[in-house]
C-alpha atoms as a PDB file:
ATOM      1  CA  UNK A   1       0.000   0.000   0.000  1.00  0.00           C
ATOM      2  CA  UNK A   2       1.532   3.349  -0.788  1.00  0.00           C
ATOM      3  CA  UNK A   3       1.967   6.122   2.261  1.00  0.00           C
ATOM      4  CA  UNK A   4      -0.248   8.945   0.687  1.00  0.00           C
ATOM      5  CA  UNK A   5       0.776  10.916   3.398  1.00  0.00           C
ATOM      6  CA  UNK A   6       0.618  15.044   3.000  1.00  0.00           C
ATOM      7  CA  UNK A   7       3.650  15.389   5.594  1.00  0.00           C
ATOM      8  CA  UNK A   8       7.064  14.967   5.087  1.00  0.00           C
ATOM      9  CA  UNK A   9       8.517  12.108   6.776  1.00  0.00           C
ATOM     10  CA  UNK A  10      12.443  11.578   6.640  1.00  0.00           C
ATOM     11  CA  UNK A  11      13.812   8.074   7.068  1.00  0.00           C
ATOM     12  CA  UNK A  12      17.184   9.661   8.659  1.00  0.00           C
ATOM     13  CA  UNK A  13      15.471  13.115  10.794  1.00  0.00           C
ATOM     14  CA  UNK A  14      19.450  13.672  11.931  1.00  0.00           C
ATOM     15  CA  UNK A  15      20.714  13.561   8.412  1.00  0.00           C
ATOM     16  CA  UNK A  16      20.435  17.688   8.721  1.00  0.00           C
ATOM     17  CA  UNK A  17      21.784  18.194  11.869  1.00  0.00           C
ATOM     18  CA  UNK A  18      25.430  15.962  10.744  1.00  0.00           C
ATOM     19  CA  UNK A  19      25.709  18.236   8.017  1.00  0.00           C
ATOM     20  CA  UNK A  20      24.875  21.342  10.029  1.00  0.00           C
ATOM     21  CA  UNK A  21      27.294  20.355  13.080  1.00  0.00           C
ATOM     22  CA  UNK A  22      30.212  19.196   9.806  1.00  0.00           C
ATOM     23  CA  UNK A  23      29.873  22.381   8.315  1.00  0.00           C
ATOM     24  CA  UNK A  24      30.339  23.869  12.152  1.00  0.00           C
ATOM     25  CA  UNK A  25      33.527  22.040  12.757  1.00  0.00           C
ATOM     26  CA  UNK A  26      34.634  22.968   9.482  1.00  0.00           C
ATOM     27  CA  UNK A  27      34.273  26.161  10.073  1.00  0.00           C
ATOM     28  CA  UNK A  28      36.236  26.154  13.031  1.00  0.00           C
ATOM     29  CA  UNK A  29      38.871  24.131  11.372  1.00  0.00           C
ATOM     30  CA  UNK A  30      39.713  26.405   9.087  1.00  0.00           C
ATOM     31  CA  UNK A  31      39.659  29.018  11.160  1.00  0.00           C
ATOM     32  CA  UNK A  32      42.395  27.862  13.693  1.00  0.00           C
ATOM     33  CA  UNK A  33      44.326  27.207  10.655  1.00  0.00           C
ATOM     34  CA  UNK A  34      43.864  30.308   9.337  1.00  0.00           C
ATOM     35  CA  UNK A  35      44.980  32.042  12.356  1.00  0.00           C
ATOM     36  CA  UNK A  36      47.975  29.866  12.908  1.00  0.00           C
ATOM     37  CA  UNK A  37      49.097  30.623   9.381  1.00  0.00           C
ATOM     38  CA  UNK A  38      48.838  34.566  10.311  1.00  0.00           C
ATOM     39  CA  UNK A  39      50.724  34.290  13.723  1.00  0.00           C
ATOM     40  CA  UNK A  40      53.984  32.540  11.301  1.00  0.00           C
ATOM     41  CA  UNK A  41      54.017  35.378   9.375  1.00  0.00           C
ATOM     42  CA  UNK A  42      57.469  37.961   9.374  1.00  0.00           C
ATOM     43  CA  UNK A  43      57.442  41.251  10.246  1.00  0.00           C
ATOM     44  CA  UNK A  44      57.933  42.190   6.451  1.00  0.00           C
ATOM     45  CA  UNK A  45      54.543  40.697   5.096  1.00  0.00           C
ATOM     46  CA  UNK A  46      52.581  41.729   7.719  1.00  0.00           C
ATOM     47  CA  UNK A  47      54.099  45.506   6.652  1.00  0.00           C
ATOM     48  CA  UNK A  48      53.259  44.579   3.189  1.00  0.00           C
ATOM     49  CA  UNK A  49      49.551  43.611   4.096  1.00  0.00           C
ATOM     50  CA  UNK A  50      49.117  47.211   5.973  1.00  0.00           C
ATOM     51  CA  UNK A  51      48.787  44.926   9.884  1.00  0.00           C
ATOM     52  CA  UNK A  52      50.204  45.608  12.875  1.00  0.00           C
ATOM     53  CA  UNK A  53      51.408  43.324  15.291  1.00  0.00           C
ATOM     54  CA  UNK A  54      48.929  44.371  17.895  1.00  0.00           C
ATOM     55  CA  UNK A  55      45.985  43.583  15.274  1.00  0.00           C
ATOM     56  CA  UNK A  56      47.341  40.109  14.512  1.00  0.00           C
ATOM     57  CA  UNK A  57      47.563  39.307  18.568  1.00  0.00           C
ATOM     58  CA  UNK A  58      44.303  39.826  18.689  1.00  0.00           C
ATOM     59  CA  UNK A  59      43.260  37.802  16.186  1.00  0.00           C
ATOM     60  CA  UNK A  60      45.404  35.060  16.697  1.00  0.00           C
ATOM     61  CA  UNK A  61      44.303  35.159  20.450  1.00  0.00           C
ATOM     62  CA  UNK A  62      40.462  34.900  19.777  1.00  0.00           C
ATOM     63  CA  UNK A  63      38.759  31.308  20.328  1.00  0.00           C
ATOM     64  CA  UNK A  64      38.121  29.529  17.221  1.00  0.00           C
ATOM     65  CA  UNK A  65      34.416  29.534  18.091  1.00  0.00           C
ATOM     66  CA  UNK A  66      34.590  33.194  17.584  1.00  0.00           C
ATOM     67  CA  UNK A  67      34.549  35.066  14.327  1.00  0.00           C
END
């Protein structure tokens, strides 16, 4: 007998919320890694890129959580 139902049903209901919470930690990820990158770099690019070192301290010292 076919479900003639009018309401969505899923078969997996936490299929959405993996993806959301992957995207999340990806997120994150790629943030830490971002900020590690910009705490190894000289003096002479961060001149070049118009950044002080006070404005890449607090960058690099923010959670990743935090954007």
């Amino acid at each position: 007998m076919a479900d003639l139902s009018l309401h969505y049903t899923s078969k997996a209901p936490l299929a959405g919320t993996f993806t959301a919470f992957n995207q999340i930690f990806a997120t994150w990820r790629r943030r830490a890694k971002e900020r590690k990158e910009l705490a190894s770099l000289d003096a002479r690019t961060l001149r070049d890129l118009g950044l002080s070192s006070s404005d890449i301290n607090f960058e690099v010292n923010k959670p990743f959580w935090r954007s």
